[in-house]
C-alpha atoms as a PDB file:
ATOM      1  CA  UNK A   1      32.574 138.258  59.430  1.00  0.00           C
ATOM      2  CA  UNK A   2      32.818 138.307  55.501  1.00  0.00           C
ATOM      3  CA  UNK A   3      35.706 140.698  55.579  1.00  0.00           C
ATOM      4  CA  UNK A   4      37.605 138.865  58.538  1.00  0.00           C
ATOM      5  CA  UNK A   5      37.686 135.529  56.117  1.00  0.00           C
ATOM      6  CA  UNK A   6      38.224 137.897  52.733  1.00  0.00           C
ATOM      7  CA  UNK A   7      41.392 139.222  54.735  1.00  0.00           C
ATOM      8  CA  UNK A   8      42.455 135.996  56.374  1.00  0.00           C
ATOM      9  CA  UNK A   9      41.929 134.670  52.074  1.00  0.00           C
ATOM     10  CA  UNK A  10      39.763 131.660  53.729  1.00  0.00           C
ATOM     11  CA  UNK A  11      37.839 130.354  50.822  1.00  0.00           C
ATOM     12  CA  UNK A  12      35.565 127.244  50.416  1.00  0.00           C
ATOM     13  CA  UNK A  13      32.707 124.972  51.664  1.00  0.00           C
ATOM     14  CA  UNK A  14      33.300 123.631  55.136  1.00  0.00           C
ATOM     15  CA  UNK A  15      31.105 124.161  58.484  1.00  0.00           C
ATOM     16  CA  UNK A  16      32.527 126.714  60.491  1.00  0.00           C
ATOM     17  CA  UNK A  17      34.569 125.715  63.444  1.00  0.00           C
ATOM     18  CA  UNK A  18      33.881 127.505  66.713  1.00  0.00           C
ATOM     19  CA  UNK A  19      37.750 128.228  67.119  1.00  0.00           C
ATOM     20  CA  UNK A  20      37.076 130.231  63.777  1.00  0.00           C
ATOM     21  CA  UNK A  21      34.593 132.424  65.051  1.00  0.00           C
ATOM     22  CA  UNK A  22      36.514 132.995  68.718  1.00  0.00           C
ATOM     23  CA  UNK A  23      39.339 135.309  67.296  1.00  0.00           C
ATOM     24  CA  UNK A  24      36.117 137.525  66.286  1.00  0.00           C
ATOM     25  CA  UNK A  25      34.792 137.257  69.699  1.00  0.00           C
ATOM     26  CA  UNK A  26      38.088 137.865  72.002  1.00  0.00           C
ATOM     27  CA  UNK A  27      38.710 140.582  69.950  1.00  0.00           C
ATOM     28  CA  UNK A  28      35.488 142.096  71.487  1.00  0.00           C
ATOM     29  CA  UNK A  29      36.084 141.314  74.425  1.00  0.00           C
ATOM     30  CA  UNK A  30      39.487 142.831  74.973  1.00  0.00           C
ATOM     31  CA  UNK A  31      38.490 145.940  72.987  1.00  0.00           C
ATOM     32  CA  UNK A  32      35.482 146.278  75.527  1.00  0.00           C
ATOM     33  CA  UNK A  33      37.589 145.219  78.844  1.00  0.00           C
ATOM     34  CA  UNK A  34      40.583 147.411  77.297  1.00  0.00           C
ATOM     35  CA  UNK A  35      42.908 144.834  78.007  1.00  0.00           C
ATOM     36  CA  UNK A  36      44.362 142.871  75.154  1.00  0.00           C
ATOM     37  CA  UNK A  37      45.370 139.629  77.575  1.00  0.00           C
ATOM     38  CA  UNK A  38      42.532 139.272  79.998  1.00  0.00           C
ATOM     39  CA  UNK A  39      43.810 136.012  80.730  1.00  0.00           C
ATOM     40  CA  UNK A  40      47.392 137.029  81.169  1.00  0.00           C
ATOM     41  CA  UNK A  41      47.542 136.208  85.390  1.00  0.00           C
ATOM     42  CA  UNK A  42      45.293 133.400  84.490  1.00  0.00           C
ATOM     43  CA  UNK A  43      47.793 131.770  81.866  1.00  0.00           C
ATOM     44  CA  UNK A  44      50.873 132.010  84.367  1.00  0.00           C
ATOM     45  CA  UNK A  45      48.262 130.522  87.226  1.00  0.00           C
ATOM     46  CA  UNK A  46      48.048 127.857  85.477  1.00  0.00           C
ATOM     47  CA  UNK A  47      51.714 127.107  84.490  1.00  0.00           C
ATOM     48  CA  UNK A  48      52.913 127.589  88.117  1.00  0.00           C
ATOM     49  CA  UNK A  49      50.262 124.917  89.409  1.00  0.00           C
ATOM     50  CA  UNK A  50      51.069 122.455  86.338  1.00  0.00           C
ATOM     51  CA  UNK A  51      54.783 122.815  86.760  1.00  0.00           C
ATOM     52  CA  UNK A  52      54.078 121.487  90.646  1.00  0.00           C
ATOM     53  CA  UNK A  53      51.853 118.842  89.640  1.00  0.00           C
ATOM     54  CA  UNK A  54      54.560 118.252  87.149  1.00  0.00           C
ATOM     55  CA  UNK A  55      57.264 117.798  89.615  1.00  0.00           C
ATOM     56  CA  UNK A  56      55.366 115.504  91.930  1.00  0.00           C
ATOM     57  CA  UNK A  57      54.927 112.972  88.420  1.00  0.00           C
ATOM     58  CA  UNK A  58      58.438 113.031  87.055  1.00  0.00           C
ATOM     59  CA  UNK A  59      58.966 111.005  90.162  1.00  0.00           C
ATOM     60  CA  UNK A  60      56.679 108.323  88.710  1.00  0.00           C
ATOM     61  CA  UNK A  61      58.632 108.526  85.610  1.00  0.00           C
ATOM     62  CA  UNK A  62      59.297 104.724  84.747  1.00  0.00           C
ATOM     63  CA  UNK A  63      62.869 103.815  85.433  1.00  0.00           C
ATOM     64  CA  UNK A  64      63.557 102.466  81.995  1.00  0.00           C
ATOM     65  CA  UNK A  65      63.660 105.778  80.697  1.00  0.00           C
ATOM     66  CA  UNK A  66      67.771 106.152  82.478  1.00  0.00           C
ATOM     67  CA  UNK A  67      68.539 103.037  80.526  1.00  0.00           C
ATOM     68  CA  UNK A  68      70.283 102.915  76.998  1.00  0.00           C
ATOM     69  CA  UNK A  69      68.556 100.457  74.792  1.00  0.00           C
ATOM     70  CA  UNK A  70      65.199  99.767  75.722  1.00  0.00           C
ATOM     71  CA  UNK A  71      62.603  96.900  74.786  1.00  0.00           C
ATOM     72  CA  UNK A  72      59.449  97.388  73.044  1.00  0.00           C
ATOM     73  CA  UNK A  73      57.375  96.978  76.052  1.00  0.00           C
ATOM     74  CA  UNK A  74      59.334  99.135  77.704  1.00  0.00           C
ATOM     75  CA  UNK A  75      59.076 101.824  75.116  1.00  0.00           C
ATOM     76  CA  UNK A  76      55.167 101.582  75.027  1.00  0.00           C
ATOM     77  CA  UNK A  77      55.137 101.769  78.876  1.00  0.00           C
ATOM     78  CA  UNK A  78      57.463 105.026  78.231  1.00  0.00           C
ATOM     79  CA  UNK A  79      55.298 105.974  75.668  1.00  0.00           C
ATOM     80  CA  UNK A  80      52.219 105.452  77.654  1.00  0.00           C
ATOM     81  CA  UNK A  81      53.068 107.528  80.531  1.00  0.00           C
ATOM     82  CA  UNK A  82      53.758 110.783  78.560  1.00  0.00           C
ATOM     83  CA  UNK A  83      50.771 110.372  76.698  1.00  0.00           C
ATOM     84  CA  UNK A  84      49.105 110.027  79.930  1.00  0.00           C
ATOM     85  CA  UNK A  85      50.609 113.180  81.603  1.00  0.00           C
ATOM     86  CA  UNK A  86      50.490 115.561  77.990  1.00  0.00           C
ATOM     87  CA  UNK A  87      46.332 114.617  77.730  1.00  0.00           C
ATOM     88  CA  UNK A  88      46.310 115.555  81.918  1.00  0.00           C
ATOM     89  CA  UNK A  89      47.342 118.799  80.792  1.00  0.00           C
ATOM     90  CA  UNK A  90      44.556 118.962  78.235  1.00  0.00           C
ATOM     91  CA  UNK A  91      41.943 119.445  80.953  1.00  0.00           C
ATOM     92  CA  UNK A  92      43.497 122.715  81.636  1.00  0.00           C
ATOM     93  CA  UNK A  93      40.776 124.928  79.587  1.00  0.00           C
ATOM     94  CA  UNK A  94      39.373 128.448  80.391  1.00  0.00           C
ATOM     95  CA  UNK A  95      37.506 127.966  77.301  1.00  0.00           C
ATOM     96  CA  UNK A  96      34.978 125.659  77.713  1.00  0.00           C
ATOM     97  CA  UNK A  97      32.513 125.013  79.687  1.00  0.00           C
ATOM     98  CA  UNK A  98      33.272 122.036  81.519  1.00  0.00           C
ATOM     99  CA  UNK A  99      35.037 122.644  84.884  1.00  0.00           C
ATOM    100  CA  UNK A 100      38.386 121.440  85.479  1.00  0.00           C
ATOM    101  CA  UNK A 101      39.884 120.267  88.565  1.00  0.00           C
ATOM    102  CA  UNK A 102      43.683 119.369  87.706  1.00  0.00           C
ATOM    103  CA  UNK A 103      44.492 117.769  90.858  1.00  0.00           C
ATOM    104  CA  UNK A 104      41.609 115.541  90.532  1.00  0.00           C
ATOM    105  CA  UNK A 105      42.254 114.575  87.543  1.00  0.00           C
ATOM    106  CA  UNK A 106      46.077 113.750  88.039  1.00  0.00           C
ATOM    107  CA  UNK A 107      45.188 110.868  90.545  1.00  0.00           C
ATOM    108  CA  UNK A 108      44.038 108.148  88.087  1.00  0.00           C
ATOM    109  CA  UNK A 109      45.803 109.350  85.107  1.00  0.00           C
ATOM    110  CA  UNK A 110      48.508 106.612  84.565  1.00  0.00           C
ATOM    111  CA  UNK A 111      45.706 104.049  84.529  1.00  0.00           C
ATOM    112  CA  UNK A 112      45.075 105.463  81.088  1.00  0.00           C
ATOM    113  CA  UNK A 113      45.575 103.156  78.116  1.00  0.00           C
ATOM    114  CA  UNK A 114      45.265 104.006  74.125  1.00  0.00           C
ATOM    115  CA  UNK A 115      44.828 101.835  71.817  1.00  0.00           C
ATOM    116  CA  UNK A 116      46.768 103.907  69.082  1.00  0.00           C
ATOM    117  CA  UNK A 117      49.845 104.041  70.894  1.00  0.00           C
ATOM    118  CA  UNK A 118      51.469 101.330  69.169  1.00  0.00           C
ATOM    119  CA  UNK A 119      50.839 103.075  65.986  1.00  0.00           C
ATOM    120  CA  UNK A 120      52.044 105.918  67.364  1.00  0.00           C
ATOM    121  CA  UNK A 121      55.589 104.553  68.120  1.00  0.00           C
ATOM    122  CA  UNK A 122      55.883 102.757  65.309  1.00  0.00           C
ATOM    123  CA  UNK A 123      55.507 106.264  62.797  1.00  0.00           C
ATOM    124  CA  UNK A 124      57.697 107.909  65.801  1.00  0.00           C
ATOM    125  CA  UNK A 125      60.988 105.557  64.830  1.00  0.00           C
ATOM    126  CA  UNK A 126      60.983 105.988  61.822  1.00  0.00           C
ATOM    127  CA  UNK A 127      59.947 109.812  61.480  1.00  0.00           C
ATOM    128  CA  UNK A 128      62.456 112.661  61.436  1.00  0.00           C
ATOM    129  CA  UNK A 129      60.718 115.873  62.009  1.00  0.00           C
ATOM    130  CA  UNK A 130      57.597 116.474  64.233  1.00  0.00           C
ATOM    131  CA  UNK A 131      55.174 119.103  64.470  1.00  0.00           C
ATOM    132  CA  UNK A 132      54.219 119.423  67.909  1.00  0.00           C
ATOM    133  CA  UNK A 133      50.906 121.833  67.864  1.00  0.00           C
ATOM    134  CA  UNK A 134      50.188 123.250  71.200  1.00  0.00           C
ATOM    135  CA  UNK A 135      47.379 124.719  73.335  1.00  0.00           C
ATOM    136  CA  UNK A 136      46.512 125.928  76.569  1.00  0.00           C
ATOM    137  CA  UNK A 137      49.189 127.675  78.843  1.00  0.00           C
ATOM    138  CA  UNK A 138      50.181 125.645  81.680  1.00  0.00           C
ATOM    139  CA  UNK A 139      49.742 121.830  79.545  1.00  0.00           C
ATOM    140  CA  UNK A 140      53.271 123.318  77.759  1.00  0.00           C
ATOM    141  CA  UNK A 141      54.603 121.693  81.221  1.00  0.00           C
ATOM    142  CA  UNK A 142      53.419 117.967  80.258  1.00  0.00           C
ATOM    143  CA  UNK A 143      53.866 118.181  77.177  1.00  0.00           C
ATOM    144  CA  UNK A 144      57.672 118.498  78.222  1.00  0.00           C
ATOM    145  CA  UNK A 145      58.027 115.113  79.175  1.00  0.00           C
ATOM    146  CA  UNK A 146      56.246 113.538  76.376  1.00  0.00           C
ATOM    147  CA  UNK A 147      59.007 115.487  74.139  1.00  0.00           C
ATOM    148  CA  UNK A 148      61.249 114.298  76.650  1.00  0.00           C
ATOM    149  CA  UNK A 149      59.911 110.446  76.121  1.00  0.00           C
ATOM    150  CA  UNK A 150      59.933 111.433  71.947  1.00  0.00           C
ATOM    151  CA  UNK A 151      63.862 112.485  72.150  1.00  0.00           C
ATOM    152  CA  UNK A 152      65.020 108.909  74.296  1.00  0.00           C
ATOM    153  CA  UNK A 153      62.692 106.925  72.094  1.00  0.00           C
ATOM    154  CA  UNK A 154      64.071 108.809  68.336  1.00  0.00           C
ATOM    155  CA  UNK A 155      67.282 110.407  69.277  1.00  0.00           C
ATOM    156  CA  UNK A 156      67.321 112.121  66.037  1.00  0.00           C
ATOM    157  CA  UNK A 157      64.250 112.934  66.180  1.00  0.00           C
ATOM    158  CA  UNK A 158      63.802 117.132  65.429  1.00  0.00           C
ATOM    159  CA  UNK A 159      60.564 118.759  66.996  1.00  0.00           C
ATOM    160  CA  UNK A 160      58.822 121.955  66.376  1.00  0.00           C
ATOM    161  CA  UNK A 161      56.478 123.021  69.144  1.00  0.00           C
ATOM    162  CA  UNK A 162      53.826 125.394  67.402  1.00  0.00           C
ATOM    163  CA  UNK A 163      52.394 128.119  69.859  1.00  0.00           C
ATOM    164  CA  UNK A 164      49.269 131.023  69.337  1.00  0.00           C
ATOM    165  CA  UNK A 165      50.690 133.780  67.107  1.00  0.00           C
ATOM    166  CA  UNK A 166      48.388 135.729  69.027  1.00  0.00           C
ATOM    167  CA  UNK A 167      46.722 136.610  72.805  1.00  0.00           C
ATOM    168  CA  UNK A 168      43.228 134.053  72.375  1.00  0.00           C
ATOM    169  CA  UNK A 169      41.448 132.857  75.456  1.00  0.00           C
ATOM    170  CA  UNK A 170      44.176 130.737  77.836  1.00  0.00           C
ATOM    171  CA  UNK A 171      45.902 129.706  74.954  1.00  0.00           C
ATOM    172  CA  UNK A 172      49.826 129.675  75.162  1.00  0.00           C
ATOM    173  CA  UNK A 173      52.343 131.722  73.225  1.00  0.00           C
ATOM    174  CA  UNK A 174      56.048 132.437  72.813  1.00  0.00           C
ATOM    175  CA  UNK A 175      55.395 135.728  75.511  1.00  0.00           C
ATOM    176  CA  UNK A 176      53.871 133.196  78.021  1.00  0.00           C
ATOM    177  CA  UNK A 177      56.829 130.527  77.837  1.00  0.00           C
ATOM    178  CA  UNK A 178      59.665 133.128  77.911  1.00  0.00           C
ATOM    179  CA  UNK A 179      57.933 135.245  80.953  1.00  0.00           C
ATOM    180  CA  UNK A 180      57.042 131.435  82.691  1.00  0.00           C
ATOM    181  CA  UNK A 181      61.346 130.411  81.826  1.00  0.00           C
ATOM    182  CA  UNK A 182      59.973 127.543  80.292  1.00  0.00           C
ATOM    183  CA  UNK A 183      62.284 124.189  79.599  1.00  0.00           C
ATOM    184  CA  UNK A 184      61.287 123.725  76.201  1.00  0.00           C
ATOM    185  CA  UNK A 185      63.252 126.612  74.516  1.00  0.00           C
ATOM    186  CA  UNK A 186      66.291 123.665  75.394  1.00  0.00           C
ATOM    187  CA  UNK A 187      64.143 120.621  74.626  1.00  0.00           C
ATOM    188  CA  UNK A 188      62.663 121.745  70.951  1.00  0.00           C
ATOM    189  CA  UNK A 189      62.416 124.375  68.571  1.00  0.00           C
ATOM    190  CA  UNK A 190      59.441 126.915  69.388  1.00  0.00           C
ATOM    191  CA  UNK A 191      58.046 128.888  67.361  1.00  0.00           C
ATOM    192  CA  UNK A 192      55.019 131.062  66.649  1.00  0.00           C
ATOM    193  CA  UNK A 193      52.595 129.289  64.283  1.00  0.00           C
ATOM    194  CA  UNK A 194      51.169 132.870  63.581  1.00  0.00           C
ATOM    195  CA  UNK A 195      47.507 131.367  64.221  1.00  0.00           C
ATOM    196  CA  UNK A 196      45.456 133.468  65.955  1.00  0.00           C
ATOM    197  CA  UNK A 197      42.371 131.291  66.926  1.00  0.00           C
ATOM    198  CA  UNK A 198      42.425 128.691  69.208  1.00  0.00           C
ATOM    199  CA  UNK A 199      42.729 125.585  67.257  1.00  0.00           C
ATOM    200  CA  UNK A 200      45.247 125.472  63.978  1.00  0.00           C
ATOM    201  CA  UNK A 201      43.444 126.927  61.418  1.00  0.00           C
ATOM    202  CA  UNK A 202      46.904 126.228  57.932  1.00  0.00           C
ATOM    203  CA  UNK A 203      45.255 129.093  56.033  1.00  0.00           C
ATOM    204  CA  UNK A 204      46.048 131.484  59.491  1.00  0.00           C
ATOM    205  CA  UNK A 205      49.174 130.077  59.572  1.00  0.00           C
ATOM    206  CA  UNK A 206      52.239 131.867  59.129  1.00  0.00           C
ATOM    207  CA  UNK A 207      54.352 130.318  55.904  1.00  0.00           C
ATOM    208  CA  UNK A 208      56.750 128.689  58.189  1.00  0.00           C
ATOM    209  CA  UNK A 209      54.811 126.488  59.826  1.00  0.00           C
ATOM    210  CA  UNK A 210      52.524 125.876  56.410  1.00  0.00           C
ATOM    211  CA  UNK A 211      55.787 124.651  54.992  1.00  0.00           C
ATOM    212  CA  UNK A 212      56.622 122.574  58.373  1.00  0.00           C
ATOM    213  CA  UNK A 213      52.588 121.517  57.968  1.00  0.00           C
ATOM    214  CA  UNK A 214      52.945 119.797  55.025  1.00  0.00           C
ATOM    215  CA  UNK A 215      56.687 119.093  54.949  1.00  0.00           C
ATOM    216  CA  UNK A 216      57.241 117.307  58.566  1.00  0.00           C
ATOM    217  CA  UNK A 217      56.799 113.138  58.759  1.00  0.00           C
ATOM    218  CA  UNK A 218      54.368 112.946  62.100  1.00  0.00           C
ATOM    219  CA  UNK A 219      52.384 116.091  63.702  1.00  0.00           C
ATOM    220  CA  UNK A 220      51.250 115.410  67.442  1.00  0.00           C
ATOM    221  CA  UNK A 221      48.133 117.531  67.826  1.00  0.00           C
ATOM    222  CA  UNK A 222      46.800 118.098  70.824  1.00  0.00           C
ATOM    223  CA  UNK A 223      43.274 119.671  72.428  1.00  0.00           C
ATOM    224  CA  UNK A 224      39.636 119.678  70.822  1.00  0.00           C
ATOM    225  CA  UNK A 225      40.119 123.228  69.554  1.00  0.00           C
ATOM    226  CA  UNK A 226      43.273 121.640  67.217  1.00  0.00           C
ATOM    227  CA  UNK A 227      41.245 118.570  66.463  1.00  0.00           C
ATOM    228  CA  UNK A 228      37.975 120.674  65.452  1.00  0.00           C
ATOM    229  CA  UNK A 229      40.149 123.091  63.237  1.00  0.00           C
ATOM    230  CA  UNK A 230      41.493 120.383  61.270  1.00  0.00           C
ATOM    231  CA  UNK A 231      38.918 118.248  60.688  1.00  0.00           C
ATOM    232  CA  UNK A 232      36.729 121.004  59.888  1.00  0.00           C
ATOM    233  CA  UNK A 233      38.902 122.387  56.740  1.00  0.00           C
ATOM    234  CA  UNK A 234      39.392 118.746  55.326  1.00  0.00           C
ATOM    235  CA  UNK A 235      43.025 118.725  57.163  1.00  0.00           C
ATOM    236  CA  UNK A 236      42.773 114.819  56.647  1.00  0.00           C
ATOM    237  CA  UNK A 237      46.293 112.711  57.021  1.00  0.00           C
ATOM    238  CA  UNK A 238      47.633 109.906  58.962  1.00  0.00           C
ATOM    239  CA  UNK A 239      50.540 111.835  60.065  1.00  0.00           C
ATOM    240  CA  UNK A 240      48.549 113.343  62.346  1.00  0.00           C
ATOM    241  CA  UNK A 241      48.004 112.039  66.269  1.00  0.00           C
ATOM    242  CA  UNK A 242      45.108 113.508  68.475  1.00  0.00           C
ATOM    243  CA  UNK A 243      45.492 113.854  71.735  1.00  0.00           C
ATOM    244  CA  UNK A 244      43.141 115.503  73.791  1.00  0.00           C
ATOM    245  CA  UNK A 245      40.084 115.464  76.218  1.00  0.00           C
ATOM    246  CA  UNK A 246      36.472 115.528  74.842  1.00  0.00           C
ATOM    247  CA  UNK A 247      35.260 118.483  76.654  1.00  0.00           C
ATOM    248  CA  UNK A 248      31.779 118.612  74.452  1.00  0.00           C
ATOM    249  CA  UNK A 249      28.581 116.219  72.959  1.00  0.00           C
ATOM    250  CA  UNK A 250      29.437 116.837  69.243  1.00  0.00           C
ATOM    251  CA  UNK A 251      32.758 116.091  69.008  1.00  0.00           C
ATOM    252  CA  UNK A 252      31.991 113.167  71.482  1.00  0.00           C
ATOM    253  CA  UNK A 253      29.437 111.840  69.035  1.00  0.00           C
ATOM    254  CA  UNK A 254      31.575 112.076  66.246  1.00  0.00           C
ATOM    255  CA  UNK A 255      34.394 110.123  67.159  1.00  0.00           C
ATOM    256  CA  UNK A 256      32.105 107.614  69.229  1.00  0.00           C
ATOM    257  CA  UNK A 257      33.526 108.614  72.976  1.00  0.00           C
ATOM    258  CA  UNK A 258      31.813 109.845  76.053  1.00  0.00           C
ATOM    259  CA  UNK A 259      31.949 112.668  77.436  1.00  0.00           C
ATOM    260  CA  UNK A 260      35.129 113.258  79.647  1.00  0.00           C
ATOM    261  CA  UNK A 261      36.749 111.047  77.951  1.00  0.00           C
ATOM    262  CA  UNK A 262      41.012 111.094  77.027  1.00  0.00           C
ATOM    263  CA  UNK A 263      41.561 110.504  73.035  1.00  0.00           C
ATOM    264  CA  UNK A 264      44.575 109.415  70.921  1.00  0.00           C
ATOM    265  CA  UNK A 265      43.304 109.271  67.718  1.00  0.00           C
ATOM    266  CA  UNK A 266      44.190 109.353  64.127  1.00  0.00           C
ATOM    267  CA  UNK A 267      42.769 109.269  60.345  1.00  0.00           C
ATOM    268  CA  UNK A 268      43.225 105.918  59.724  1.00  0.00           C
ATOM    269  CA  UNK A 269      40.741 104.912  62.813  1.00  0.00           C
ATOM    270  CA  UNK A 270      38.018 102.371  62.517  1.00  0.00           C
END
């Protein structure tokens, strides 16, 4: 384990992040199972049946998102419902131990409300560059038409959407978008953050997207595995929006939800 963090030149005091030691693990696993993507079939599983469930929301889509200048209500209520359907695909997770029934899920999830949203859209018009740090294979498909909502409410708005750099539990990467014919390669720029654990570890980070890291004005981060990784290594800004489900007890204790719960949160919370 010392040599992995002497070659990854990760230095410091901190508590050590589960999504730290899983790159250690996986590579175990696939050396023992001789497969280097065990959850290859699994990954494009779950894009297929998110891109359905997908499709049957879009038709919920509020209708001020076809107008041209749109109130402030109407831009939370916009705002609102992609929030809603990106954290929906947050409960897709092979990783944890929780199980996850998407359909289920998808039934109640407009009746979501977070109280950080304003703040959200307020850093949103005025920001010019996002960093858009992804994480399981198949919530790629929500998180589609939250860019989507991002681009009508900022127009100049440019977004980076930050995959894997590397095959790590049901994580996605570039290979998995480009094999799936994913819509985002005409909605944002993707690239390959070059992390290979799954959460966003900056010193595993290639030095394009440390540069985007500290350089972009707002960084929508979503799943536990993100959040752990950066609060872990002292990652600690208000630029940066959580948005995920709280899939276990001590990261449910620490930011005072339950269990099961859907979080938007950010530094500057109570």
């Amino acid at each position: 384990m010392e040599e992995f963090y002497k070659a990854k030149k990760i230095k410091g005091d901190f508590e050590i992040p589960p999504t730290l030691l899983a790159p250690l693990v996986y590579q175990n696993i696939a050396k023992i199972m001789g497969d280097s993507s065990p959850y290859k079939q699994i990954k494009l599983q779950s894009i297929q049946k998110a891109r359905e469930i997908k499709n049957q929301m879009l038709l919920k889509m509020p209708k001020s998102f076809e107008k041209e200048f749109l109130t402030l209500e109407e831009e939370l209520d916009l705002l609102g419902f992609g929030l809603s359907l990106a954290v929906l695909g947050n409960v897709i997770d092979h990783g944890a131990q929780t199980h996850f029934d998407l359909e289920s899920e998808a039934k109640g999830i407009l009746e979501l409300k977070f109280k950080k949203s304003q703040e959200l859209l307020e850093r949103l018009k005025v920001s010019k560059t996002l960093m858009y740090l992804a994480d399981n294979a198949g919530e790629n498909e929500f998180d589609e038409i939250l860019i989507q909502i991002f681009k009508k409410i900022n127009p100049h708005l440019e977004i980076f959407y930050l995959v894997r750099g590397s095959e790590i539990i049901n994580d996605v990467t570039l290979e998995d978008l480009k094999v799936s014919n994913s819509n985002l390669f005409h909605l944002v720029n993707v690239l390959n953050s070059g992390v290979e654990s799954p959460g966003f570890i900056y010193s595993l980070a290639n030095e394009e997207s440390k540069k985007l890291f500290r350089e972009c004005d707002l960084i929508l981060s979503k799943g536990m595995g993100n959040f752990e990784s950066l609060e872990a290594f002292g990652q600690k800004d208000s630029k940066i929006f959580f948005l995920f489900k709280v899939k276990c007890n001590v990261v449910a204790r620490h930011i005072n939800k339950n269990l099961g719960e859907f979080a938007l949160i950010n530094y500057k919370r109570s």
